[in-house]
N, C-alpha and C. Protein backbone atom coordinates (compact mmCIF):
# COMPACT_ATOMS: atom_id res chain seq x y z
N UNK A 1 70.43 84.42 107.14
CA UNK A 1 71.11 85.02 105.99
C UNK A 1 70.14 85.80 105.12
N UNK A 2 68.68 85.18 105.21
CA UNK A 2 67.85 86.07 104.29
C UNK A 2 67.73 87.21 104.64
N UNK A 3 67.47 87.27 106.12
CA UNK A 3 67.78 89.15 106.77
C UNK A 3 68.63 89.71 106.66
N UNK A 4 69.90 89.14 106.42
CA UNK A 4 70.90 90.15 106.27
C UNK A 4 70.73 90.21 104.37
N UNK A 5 70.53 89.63 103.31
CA UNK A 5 70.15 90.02 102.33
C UNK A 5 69.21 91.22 102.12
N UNK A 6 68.18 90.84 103.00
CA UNK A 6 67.48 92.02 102.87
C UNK A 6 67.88 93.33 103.08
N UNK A 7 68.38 93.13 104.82
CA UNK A 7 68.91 94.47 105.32
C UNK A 7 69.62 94.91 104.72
N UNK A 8 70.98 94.41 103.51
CA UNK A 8 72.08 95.21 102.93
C UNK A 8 71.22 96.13 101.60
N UNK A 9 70.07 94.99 100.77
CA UNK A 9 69.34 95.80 100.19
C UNK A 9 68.77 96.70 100.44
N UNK A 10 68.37 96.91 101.72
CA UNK A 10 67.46 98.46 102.11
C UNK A 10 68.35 99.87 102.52
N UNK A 11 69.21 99.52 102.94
CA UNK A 11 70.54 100.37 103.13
C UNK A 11 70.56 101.43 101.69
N UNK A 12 69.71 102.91 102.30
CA UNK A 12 70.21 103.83 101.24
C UNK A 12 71.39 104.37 100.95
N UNK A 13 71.56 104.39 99.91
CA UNK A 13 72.92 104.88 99.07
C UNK A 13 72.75 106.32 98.45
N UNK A 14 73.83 107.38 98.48
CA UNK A 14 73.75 108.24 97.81
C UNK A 14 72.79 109.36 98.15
N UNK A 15 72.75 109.51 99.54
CA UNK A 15 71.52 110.17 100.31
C UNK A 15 72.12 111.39 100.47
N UNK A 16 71.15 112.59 100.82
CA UNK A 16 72.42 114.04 101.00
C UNK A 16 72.37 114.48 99.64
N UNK A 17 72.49 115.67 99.92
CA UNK A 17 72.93 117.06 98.47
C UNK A 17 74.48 116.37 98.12
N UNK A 18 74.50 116.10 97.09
CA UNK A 18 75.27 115.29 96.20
C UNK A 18 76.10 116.43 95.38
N UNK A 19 77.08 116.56 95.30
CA UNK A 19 78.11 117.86 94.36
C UNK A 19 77.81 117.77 92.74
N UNK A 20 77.33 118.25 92.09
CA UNK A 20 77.38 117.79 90.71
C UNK A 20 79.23 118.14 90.10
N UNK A 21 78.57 117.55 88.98
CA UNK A 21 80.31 117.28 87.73
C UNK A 21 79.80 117.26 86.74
N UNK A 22 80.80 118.61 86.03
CA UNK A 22 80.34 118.74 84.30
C UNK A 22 81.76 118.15 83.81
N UNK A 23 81.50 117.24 83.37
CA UNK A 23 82.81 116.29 82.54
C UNK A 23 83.24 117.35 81.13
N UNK A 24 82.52 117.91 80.68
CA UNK A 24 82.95 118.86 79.65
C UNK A 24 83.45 120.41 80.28
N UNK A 25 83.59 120.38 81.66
CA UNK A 25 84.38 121.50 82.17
C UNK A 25 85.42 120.89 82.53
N UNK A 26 85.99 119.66 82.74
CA UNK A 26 86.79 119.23 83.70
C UNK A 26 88.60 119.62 82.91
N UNK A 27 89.10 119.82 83.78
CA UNK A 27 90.71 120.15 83.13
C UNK A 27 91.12 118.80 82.23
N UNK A 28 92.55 119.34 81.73
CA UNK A 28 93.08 118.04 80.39
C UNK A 28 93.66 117.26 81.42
N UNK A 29 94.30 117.89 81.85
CA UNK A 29 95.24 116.92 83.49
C UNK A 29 93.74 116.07 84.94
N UNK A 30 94.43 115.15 84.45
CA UNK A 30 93.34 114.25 85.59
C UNK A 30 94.11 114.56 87.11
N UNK A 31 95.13 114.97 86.92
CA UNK A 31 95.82 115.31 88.68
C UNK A 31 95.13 116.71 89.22
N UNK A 32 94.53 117.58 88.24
CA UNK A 32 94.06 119.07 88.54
C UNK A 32 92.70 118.90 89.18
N UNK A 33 92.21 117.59 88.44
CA UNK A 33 90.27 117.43 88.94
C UNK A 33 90.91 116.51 89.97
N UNK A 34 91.72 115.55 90.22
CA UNK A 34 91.83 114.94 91.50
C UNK A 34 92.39 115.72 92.26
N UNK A 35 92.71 116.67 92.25
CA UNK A 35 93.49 117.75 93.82
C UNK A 35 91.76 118.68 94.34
N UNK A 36 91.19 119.14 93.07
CA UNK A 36 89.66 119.41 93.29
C UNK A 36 88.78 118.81 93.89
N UNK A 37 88.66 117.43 93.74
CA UNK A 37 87.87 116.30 94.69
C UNK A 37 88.13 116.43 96.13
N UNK A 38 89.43 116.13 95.55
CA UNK A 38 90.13 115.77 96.67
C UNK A 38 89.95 116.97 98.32
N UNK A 39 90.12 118.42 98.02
CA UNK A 39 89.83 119.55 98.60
C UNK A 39 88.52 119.87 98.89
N UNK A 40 87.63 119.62 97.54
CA UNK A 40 86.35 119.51 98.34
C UNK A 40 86.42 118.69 99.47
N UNK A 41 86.73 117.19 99.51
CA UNK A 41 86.22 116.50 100.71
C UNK A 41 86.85 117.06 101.91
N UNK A 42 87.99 117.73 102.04
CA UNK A 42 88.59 118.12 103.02
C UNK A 42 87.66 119.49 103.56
N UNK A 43 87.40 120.14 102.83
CA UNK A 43 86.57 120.94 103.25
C UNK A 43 85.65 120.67 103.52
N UNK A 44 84.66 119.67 102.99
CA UNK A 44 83.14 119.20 103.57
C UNK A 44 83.46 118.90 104.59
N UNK A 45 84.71 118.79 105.60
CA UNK A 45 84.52 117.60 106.81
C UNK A 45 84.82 115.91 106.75
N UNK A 46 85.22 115.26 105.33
CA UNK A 46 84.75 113.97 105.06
C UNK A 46 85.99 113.66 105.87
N UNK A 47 85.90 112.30 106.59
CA UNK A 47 87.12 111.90 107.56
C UNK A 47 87.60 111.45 106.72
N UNK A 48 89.25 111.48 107.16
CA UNK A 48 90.39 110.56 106.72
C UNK A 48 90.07 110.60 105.10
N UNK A 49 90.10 111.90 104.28
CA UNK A 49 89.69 111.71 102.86
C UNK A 49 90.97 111.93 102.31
N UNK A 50 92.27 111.55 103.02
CA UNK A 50 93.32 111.21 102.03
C UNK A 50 93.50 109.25 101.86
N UNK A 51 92.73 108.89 102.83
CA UNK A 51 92.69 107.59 102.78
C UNK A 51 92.31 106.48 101.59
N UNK A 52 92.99 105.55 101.12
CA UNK A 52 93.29 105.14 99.97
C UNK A 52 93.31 103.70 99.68
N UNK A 53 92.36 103.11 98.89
CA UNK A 53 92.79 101.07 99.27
C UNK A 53 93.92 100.80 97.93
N UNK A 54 95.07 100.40 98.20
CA UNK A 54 96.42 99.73 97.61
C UNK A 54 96.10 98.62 96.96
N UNK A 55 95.90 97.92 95.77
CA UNK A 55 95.70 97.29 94.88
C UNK A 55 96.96 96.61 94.56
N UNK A 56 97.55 95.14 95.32
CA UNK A 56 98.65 94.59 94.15
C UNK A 56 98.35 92.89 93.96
N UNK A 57 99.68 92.69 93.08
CA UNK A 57 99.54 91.43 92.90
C UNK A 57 100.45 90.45 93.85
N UNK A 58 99.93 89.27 94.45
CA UNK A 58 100.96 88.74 94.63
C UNK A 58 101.36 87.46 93.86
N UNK A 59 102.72 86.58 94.50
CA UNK A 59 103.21 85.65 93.88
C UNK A 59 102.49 84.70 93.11
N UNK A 60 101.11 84.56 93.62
CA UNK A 60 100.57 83.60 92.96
C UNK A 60 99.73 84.31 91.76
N UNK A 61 99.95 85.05 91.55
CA UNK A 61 98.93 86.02 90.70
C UNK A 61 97.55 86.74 91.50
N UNK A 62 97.41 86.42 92.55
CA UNK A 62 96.08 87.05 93.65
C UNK A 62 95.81 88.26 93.26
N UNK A 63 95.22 89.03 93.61
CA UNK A 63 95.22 90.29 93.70
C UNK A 63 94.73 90.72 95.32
N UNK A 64 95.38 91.13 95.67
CA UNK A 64 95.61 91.93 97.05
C UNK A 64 95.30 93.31 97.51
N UNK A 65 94.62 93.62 98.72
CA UNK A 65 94.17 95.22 98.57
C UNK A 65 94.00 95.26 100.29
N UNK A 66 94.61 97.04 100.40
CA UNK A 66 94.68 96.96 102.20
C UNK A 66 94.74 98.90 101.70
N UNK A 67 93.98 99.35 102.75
CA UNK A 67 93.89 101.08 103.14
C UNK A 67 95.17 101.58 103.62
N UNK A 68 95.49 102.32 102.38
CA UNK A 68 97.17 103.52 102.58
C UNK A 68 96.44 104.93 103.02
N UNK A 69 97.35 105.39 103.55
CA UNK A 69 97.44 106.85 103.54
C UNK A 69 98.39 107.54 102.33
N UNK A 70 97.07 108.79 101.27
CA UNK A 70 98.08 109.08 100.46
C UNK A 70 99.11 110.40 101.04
N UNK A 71 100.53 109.92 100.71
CA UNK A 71 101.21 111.22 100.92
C UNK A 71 101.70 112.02 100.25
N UNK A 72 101.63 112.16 98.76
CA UNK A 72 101.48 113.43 97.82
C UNK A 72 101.41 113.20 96.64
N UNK A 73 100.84 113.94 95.83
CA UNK A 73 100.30 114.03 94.40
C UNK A 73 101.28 115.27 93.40
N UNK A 74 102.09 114.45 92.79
CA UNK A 74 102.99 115.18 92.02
C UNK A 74 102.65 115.70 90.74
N UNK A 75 101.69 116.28 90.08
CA UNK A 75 100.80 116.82 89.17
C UNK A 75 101.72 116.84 88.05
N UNK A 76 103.39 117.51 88.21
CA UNK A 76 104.26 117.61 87.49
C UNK A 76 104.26 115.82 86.05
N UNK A 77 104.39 114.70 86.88
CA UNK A 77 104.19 113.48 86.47
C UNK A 77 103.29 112.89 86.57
N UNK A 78 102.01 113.16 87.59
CA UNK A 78 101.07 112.18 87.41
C UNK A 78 101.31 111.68 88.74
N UNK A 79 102.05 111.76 89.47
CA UNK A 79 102.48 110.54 90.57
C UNK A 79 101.76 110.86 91.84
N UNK A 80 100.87 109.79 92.32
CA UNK A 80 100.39 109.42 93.57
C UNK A 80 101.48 108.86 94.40
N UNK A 81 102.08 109.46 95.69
CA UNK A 81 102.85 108.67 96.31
C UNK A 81 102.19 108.01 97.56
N UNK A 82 102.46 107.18 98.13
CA UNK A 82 102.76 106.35 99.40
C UNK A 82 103.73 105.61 99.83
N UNK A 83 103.98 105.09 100.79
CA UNK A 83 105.57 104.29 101.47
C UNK A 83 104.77 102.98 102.24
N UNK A 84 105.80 102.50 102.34
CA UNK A 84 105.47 101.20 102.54
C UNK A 84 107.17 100.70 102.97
N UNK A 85 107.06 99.37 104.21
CA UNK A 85 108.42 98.79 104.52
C UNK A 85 108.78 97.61 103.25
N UNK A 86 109.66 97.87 102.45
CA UNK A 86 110.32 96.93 101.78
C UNK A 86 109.82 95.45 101.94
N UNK A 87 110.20 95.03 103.27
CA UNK A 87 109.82 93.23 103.23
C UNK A 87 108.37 93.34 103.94
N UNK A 88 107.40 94.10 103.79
CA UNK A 88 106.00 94.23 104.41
C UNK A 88 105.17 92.98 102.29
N UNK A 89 104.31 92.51 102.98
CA UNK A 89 103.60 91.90 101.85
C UNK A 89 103.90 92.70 100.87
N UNK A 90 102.92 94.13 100.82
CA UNK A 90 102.95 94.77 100.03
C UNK A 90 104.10 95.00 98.80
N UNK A 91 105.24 95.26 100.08
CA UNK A 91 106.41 96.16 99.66
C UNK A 91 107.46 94.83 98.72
N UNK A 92 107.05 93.44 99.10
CA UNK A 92 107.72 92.35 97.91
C UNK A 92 106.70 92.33 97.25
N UNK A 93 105.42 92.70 97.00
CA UNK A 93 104.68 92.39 95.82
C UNK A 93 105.02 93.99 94.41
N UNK A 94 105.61 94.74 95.28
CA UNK A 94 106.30 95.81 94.35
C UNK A 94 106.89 95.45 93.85
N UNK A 95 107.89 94.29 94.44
CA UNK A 95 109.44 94.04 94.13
C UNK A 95 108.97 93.66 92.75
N UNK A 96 108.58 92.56 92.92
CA UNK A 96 107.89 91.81 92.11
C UNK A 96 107.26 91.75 90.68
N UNK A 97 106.51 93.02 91.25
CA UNK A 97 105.19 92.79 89.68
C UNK A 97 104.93 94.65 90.18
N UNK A 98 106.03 95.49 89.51
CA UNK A 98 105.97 97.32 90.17
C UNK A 98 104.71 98.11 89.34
N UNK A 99 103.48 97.47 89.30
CA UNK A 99 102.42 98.02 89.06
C UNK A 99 101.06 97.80 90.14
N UNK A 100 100.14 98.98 90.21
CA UNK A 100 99.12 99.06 91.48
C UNK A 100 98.25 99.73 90.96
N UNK A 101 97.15 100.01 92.03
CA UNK A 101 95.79 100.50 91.41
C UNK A 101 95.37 101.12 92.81
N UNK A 102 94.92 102.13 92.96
CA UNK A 102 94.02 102.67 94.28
C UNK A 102 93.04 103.58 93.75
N UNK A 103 92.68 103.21 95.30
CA UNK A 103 90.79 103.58 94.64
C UNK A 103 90.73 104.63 95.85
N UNK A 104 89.94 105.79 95.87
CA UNK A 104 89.60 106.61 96.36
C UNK A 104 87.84 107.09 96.25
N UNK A 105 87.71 106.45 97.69
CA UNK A 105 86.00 106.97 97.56
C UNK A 105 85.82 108.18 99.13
N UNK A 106 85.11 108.98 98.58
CA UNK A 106 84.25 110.14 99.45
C UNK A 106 82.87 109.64 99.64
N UNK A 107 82.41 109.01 100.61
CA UNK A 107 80.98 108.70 100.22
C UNK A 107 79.90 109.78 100.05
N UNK A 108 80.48 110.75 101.69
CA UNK A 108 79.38 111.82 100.97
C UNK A 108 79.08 112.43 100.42
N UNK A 109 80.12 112.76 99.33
CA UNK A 109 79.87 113.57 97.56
C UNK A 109 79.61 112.08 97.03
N UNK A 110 79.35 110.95 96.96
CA UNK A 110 79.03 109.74 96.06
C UNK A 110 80.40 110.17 94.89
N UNK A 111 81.42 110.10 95.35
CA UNK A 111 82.80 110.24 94.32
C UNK A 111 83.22 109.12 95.06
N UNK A 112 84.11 108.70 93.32
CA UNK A 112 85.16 107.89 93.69
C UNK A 112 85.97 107.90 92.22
N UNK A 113 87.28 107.91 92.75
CA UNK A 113 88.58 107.71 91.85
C UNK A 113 89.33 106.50 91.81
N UNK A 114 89.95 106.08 90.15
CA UNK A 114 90.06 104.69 90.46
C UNK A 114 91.42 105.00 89.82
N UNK A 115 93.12 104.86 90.38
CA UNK A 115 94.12 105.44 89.48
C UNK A 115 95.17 104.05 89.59
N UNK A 116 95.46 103.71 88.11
CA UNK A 116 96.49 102.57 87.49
C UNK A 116 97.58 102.95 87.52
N UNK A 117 98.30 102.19 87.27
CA UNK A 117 100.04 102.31 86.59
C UNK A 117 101.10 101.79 87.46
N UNK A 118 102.02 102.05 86.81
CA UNK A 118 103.23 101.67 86.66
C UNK A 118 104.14 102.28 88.37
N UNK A 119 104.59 101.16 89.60
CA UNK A 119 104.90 102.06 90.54
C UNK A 119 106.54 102.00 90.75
N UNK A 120 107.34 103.12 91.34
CA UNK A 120 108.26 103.31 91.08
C UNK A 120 109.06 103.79 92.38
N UNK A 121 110.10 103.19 93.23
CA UNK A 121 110.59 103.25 94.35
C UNK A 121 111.43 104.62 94.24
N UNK A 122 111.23 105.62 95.21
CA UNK A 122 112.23 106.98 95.38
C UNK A 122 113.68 106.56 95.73
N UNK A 123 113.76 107.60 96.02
CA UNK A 123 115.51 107.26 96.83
C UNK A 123 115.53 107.39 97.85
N UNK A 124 116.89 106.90 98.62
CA UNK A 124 116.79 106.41 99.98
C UNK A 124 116.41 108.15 100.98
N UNK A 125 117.39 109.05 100.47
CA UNK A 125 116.97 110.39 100.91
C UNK A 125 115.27 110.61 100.81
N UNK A 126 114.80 110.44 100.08
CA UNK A 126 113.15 110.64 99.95
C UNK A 126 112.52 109.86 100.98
N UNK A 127 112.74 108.90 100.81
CA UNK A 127 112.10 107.74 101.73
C UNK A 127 112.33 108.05 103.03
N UNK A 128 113.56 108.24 103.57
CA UNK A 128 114.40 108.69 105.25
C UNK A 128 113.21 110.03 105.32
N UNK A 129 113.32 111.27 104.45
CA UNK A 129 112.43 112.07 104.77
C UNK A 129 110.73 111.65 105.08
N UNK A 130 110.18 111.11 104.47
CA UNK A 130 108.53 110.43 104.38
C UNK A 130 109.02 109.76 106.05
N UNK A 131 109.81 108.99 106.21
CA UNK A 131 110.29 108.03 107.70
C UNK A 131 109.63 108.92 108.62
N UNK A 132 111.07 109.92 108.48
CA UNK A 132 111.35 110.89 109.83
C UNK A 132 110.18 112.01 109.31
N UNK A 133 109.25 111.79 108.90
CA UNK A 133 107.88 113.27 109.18
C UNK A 133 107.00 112.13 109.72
N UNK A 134 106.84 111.10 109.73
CA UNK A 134 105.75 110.11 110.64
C UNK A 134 105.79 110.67 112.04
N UNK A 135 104.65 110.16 113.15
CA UNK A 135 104.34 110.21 114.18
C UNK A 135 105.25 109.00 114.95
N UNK A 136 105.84 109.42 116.03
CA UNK A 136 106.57 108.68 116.93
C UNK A 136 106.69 107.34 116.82
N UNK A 137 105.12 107.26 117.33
CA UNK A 137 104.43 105.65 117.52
C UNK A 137 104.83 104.91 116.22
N UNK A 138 104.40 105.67 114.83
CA UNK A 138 104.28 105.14 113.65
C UNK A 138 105.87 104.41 113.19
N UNK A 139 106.70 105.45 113.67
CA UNK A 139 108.11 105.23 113.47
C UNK A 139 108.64 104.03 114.26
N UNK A 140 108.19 104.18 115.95
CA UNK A 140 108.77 103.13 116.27
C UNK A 140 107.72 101.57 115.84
N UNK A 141 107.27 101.19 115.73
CA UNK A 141 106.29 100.40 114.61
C UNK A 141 106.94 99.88 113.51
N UNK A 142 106.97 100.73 112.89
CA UNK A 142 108.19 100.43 111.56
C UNK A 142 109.42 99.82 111.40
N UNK A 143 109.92 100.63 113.15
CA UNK A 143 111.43 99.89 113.15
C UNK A 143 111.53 98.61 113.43
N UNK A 144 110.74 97.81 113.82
CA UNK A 144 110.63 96.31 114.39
C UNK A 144 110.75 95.78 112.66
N UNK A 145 109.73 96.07 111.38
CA UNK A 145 109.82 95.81 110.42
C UNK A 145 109.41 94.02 110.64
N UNK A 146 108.33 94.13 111.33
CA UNK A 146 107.94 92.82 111.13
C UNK A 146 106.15 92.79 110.65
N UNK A 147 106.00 93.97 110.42
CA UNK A 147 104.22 93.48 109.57
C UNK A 147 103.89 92.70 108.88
N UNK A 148 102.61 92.11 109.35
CA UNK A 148 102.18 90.46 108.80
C UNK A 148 102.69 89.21 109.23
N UNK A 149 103.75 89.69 110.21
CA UNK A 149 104.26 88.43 110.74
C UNK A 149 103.51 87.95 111.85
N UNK A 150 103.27 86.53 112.27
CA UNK A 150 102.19 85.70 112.90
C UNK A 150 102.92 86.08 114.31
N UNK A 151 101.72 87.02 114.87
CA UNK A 151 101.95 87.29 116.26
C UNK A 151 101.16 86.53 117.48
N UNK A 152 102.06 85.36 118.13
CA UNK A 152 101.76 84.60 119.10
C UNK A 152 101.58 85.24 120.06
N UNK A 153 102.03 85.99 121.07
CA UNK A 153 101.97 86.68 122.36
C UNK A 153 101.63 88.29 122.21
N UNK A 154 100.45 88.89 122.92
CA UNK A 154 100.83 90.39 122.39
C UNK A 154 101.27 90.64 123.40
N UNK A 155 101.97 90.14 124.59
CA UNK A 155 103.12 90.61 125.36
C UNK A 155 104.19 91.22 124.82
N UNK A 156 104.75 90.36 123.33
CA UNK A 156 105.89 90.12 122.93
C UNK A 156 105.69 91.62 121.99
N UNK A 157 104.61 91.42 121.53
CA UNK A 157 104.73 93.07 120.88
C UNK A 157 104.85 94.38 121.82
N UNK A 158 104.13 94.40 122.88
CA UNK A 158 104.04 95.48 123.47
C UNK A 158 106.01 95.90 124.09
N UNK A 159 106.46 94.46 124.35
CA UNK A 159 107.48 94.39 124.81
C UNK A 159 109.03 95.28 123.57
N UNK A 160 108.74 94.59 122.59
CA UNK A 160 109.36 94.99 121.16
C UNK A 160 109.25 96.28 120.87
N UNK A 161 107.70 96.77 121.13
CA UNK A 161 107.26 98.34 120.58
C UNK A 161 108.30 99.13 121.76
N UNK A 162 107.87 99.12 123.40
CA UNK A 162 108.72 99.87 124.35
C UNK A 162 109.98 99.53 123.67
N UNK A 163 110.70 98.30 123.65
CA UNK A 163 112.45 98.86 123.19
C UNK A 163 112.19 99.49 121.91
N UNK A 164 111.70 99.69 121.06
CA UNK A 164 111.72 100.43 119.68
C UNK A 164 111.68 101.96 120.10
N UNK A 165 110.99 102.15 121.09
CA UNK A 165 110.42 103.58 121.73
C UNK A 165 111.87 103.74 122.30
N UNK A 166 112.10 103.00 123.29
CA UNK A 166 113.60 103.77 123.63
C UNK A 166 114.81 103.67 122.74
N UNK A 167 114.56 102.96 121.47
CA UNK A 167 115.72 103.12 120.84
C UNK A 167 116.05 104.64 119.95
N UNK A 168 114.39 105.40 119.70
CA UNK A 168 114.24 105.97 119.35
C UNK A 168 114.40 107.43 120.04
N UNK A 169 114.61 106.96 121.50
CA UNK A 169 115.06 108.38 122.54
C UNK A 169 116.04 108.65 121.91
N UNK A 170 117.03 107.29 122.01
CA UNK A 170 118.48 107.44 121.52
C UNK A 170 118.95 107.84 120.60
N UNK A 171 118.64 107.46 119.44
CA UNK A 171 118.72 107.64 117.76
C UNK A 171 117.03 108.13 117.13
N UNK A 172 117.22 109.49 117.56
CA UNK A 172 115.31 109.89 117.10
C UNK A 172 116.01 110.00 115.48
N UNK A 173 116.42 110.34 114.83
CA UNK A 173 117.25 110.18 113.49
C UNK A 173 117.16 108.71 112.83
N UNK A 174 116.59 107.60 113.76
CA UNK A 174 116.82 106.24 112.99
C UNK A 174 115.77 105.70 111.78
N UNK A 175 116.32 105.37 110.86
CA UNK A 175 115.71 105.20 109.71
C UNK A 175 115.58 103.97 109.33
N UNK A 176 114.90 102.80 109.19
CA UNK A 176 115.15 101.25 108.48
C UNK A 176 115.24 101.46 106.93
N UNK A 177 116.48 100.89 106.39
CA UNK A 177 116.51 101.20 105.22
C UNK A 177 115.79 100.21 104.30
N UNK A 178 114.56 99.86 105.11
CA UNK A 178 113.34 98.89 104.23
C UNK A 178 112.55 99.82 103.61
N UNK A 179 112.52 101.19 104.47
CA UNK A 179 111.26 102.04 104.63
C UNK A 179 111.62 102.46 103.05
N UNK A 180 110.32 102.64 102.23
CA UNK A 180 110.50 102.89 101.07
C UNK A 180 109.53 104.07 100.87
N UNK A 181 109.93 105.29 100.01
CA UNK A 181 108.48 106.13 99.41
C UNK A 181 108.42 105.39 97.97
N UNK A 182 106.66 104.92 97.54
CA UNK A 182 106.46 104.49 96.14
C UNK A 182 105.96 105.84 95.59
N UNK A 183 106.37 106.29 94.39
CA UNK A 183 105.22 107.04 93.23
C UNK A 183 104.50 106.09 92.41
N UNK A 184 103.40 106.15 92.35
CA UNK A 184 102.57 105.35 91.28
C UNK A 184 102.52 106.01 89.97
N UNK A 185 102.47 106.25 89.35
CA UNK A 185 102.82 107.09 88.09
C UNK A 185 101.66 106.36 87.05
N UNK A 186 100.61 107.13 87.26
CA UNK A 186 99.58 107.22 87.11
C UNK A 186 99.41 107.26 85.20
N UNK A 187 98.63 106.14 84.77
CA UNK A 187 98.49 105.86 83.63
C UNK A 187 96.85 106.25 82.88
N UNK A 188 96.43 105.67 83.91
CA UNK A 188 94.89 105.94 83.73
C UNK A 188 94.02 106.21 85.14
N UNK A 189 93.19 107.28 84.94
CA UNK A 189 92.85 107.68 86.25
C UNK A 189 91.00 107.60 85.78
N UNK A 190 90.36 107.16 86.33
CA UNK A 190 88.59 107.44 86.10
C UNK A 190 87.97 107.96 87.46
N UNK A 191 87.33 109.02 87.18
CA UNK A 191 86.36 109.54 87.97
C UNK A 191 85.22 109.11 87.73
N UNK A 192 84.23 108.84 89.50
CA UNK A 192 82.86 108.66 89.18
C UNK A 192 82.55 109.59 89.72
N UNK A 193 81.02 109.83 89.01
CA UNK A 193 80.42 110.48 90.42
C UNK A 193 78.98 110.15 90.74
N UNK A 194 78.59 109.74 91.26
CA UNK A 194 77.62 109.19 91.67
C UNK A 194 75.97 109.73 91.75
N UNK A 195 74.66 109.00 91.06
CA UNK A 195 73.71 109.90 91.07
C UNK A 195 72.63 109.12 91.43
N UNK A 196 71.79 109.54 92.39
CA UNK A 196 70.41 109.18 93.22
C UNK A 196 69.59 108.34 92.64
N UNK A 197 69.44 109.14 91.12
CA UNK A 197 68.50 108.08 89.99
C UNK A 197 69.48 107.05 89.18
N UNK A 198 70.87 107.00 89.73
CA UNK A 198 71.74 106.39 88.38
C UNK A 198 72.34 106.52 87.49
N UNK A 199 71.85 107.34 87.34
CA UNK A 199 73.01 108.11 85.93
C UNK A 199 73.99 108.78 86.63
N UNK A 200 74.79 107.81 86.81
CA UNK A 200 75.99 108.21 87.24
C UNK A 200 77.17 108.54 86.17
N UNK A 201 77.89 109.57 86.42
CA UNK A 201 78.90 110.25 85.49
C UNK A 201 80.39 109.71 85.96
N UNK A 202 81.00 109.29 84.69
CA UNK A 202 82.54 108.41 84.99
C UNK A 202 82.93 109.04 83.53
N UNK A 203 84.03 109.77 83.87
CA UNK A 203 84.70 110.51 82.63
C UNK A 203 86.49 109.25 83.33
N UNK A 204 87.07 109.01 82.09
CA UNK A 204 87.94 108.09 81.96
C UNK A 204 89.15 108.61 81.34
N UNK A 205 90.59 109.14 82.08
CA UNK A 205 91.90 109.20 81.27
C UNK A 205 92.59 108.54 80.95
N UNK A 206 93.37 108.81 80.02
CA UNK A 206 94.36 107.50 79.82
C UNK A 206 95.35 108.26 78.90
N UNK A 207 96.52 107.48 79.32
CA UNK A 207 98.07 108.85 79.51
C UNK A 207 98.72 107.63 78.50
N UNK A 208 98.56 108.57 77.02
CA UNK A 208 99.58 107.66 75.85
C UNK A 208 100.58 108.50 75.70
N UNK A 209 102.15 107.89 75.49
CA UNK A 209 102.98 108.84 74.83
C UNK A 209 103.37 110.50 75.49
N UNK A 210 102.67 110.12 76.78
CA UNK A 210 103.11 111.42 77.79
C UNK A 210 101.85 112.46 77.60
N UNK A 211 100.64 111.98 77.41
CA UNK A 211 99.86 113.00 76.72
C UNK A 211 98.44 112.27 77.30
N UNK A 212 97.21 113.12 77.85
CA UNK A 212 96.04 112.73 78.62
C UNK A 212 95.40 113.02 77.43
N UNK A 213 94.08 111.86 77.54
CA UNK A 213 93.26 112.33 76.49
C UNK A 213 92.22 111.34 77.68
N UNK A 214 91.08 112.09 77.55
CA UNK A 214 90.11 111.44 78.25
C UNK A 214 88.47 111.01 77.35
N UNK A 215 87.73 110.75 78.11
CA UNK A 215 85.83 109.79 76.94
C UNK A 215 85.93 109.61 78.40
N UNK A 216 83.85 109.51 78.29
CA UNK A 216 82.61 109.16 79.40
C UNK A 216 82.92 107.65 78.71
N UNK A 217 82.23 107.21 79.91
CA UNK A 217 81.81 105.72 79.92
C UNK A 217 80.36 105.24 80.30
N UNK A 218 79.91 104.50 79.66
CA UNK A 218 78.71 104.16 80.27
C UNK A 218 78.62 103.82 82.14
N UNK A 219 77.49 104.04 82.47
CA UNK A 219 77.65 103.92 83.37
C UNK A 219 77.27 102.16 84.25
């Protein structure tokens, strides 16, 4: 264990031409500098940089966290969306307690975004659309609507997934009406950005009364 102490300590961080951030240029809207981040990384090459870790609570008060894919940023409100199946962990810890948190890191700009609030289920038309634009596989997956459930045989899955696949020859139109789109409706959003010597820059919003007002934070 002492080697692996060591080894995680020697592991450089923050290596690479690093993007700078002038927090006193940055827009009043925190959705305008997160679509900016956000495009840089797509353009640097950074993989999977819509990828996103889901922050909730569950029954016991826990706090819980698993990697979403984000699927759109509504600038109009603030709203980060993703979907999720209704009776999936996740999707009863919405039921539940309809507030979340996701975090968004780029490692190789040393960025990361950390966005709160309040989350809020679409309608069934919204949701059927988010369904039916998934990938085949993804869809038939979904339709079983059993994630997290204790899988004894992976016969029994492979077996489940093929009839899901041909149910889907049949009815390519089929929708589970678990499948949900969430908006997160974004309360407070903080940007970091990350720096070689440390002085790292974290400018902080926070949405009162329908209105962004943002302050640096120590770092």
């Amino acid at each position: 264990m002492s080697e692996l102490r060591q080894l995680l300590r020697d592991l450089e961080v923050f290596a690479g031409d690093l993007p700078t951030f002038d927090p006193a240029a940055a827009p009043a809207d925190p959705a305008a500098l997160f679509t900016a981040w956000l495009l840089a990384a797509v353009d640097a090459g950074i993989p999977e940089p819509h990828a996103m870790t889901l922050a909730t609570v569950d029954e016991d008060g826990a706090p819980q966290a698993r990697v979403l894919i984000l699927k759109n940023l509504l600038p109009a409100t603030g709203g980060w969306q993703f979907a999720a199946h209704l009776a999936s962990p996740k999707g009863r810890q919405l039921t539940a307690v309809p507030r979340a948190a996701l975090t968004f890191y780029w490692q190789p700009h040393a960025r990361q975004v950390r966005i709160a609030g309040p989350v809020v289920a679409e309608t069934p038309e919204r949701s059927a659309a988010d369904f039916l634009a998934r990938g085949r596989t993804a869809r038939a997956e979904a339709l079983l609507g059993r994630q997290s459930g204790p899988l004894t045989d992976p016969a029994e899955r492979a077996a489940a997934l093929a009839a899901s696949r041909d149910r889907l020859a049949r009815e390519p139109d089929a929708v589970p009406p678990e499948w949900t789109l969430y908006t997160l409706l974004a309360d407070r959003v903080e940007f970091w950005q990350g720096d070689r010597d440390r002085r790292h820059t974290r400018l902080d919003y926070r949405r009162t009364d329908g209105r962004w007002t943002s302050q640096l934070l120590w770092p």
